[in-house]
N, C-alpha and C. Protein backbone atom coordinates (compact mmCIF):
# COMPACT_ATOMS: atom_id res chain seq x y z
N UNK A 1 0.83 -1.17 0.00
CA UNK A 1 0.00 0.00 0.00
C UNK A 1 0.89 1.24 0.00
N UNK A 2 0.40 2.36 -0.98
CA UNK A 2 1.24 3.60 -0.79
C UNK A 2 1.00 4.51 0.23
N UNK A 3 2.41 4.79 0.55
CA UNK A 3 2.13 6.13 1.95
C UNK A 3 1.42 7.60 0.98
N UNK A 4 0.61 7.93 1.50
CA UNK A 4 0.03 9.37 0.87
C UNK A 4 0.56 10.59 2.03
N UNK A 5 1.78 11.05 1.24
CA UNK A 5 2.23 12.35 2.56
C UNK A 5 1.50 13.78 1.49
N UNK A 6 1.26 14.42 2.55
CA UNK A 6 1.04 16.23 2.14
C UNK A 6 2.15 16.29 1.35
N UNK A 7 1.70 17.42 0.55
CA UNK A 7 2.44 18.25 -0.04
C UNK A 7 3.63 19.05 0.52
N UNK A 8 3.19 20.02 1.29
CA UNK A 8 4.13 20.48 2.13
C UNK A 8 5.18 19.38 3.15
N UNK A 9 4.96 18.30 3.61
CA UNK A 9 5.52 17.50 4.35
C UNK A 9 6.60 17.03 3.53
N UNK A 10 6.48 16.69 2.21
CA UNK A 10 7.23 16.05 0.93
C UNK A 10 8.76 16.75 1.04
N UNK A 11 9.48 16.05 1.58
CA UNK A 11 10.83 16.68 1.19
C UNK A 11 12.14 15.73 1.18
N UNK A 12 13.12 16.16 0.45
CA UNK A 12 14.43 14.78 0.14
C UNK A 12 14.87 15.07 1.49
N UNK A 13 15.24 16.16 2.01
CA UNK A 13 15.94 16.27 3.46
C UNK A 13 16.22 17.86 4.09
N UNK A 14 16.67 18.51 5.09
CA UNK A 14 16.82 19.37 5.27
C UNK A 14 18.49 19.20 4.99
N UNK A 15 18.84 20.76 4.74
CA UNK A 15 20.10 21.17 4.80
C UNK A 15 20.91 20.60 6.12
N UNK A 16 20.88 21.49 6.50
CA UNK A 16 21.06 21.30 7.98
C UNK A 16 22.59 22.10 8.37
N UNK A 17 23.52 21.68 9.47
CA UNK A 17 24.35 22.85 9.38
C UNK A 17 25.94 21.98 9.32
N UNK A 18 25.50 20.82 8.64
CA UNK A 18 26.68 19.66 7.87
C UNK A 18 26.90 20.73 6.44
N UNK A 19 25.79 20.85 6.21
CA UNK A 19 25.62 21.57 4.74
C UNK A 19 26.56 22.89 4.97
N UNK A 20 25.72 23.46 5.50
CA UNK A 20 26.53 24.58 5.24
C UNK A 20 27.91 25.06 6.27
N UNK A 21 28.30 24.03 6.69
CA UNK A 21 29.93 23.71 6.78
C UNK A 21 30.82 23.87 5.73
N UNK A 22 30.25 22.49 5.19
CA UNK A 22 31.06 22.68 3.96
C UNK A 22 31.27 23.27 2.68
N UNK A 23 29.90 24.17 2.85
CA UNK A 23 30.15 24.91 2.06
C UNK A 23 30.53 26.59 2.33
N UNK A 24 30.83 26.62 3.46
CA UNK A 24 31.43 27.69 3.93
C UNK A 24 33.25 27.25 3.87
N UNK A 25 33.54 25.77 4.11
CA UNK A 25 34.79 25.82 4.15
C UNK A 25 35.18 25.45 2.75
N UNK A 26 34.67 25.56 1.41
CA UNK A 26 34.84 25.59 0.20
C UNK A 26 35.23 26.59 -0.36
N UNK A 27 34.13 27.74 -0.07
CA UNK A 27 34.41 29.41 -0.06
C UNK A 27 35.77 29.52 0.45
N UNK A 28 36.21 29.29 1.81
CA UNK A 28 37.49 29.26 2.52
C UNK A 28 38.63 29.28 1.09
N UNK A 29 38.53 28.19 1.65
CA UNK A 29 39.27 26.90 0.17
C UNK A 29 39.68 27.93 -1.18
N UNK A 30 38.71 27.99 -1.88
CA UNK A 30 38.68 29.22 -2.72
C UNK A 30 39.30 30.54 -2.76
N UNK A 31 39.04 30.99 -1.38
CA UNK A 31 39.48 32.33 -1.06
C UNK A 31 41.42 32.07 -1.25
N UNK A 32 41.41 31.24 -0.49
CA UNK A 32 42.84 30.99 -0.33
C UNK A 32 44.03 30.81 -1.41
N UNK A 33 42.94 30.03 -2.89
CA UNK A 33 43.66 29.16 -4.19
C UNK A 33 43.54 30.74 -4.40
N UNK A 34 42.96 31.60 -4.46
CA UNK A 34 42.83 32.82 -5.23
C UNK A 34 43.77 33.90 -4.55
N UNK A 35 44.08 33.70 -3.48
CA UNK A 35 45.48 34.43 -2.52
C UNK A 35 46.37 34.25 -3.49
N UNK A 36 46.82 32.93 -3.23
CA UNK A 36 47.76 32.70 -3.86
C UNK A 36 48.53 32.47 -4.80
N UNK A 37 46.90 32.76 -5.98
CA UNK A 37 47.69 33.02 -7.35
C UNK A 37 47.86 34.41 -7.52
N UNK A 38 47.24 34.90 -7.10
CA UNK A 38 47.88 37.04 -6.98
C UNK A 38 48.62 37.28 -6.20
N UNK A 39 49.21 36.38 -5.23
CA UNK A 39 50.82 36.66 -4.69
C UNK A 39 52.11 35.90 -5.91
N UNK A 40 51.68 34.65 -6.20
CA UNK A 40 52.34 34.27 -7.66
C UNK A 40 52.28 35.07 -8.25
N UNK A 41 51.56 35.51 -8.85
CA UNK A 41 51.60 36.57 -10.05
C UNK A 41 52.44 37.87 -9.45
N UNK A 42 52.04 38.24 -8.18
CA UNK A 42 52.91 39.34 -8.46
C UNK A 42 54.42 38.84 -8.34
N UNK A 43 54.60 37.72 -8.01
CA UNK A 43 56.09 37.70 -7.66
C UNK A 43 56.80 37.49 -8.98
N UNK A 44 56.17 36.55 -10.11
CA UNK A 44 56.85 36.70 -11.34
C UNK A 44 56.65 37.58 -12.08
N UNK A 45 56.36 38.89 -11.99
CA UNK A 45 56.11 39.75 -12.96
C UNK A 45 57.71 40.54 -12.75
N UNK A 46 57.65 40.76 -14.04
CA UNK A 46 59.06 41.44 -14.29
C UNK A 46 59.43 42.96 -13.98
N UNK A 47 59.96 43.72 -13.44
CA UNK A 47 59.99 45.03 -13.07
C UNK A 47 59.74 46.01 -13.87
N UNK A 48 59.83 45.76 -15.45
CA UNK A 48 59.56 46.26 -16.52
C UNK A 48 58.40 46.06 -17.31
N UNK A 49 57.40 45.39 -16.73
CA UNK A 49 56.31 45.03 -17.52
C UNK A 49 55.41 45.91 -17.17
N UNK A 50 55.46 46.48 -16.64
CA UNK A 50 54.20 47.55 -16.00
C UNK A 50 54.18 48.49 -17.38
N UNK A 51 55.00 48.99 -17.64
CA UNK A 51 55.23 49.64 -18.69
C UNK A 51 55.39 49.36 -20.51
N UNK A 52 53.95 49.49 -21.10
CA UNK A 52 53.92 48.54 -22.37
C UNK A 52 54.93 49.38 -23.54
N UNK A 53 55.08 48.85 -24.54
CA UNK A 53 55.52 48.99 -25.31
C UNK A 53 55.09 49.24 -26.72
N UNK A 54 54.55 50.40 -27.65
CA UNK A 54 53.99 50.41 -28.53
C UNK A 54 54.35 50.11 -29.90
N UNK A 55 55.07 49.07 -30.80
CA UNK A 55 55.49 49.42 -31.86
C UNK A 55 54.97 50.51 -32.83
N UNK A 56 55.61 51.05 -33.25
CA UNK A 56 55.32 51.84 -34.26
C UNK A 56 55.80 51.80 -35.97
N UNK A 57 55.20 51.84 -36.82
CA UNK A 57 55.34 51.27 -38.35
C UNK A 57 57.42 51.94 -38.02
N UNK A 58 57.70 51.48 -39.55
CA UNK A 58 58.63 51.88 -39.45
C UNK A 58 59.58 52.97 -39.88
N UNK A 59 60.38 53.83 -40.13
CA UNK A 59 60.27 55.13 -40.69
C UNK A 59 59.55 56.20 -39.67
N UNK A 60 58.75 55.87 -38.43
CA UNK A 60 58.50 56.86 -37.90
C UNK A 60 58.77 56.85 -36.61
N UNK A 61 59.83 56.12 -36.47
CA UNK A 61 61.02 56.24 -35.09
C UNK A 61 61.21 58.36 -34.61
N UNK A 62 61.21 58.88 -33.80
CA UNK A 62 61.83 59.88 -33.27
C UNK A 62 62.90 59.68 -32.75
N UNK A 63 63.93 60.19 -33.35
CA UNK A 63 65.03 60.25 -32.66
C UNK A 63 65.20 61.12 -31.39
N UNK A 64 66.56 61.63 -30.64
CA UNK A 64 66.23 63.13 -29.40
C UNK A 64 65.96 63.71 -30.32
N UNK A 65 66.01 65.02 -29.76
CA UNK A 65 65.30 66.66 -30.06
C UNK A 65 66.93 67.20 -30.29
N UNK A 66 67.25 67.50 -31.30
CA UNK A 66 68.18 68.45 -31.67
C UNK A 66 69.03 69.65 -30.65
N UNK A 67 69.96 69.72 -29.82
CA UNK A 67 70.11 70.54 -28.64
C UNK A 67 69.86 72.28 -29.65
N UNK A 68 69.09 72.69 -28.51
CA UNK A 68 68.86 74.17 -29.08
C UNK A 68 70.29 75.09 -28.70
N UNK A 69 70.33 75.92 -29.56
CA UNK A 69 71.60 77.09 -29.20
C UNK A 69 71.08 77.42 -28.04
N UNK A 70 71.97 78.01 -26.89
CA UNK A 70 71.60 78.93 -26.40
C UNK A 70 72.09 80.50 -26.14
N UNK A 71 71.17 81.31 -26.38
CA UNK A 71 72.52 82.47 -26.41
C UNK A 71 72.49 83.33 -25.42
N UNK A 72 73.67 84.03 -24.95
CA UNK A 72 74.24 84.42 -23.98
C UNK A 72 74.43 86.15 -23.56
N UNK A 73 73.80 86.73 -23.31
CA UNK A 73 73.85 88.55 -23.40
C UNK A 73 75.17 88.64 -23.35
């Protein structure tokens, strides 16, 4: 014979606070893998990379600026 439960009564299980253990110490977990790839990263970055580099076609290199005279009363 079938059990007839309510509607509202019908449920697979409660959470409970097993549940959200572990999923608080996942977040943790997470927080941590993500520390430590932005302390990696900053440690291999090169001292010079901050600063990009634009090629430019060719023929339109600037050389310095020509020293100006200066004149003297």
């Amino acid at each position: 014979m079938t059990k007839i439960v309510p509607e509202d009564k019908a449920r697979q299980g409660h959470w409970g606070w097993h549940a959200l253990r572990i999923l608080i110490a996942g977040l943790l977990l997470a927080f941590i893998a993500w520390g430590a790839v932005e302390i990696y990263g900053e440690l291999i970055k090169s001292p010079n990379s901050g600063a990009q580099h634009v090629p430019q076609p060719p023929g339109t290199e600037q050389g310095p600026a020509p020293a100006q005279p200066t004149s003297q009363p």
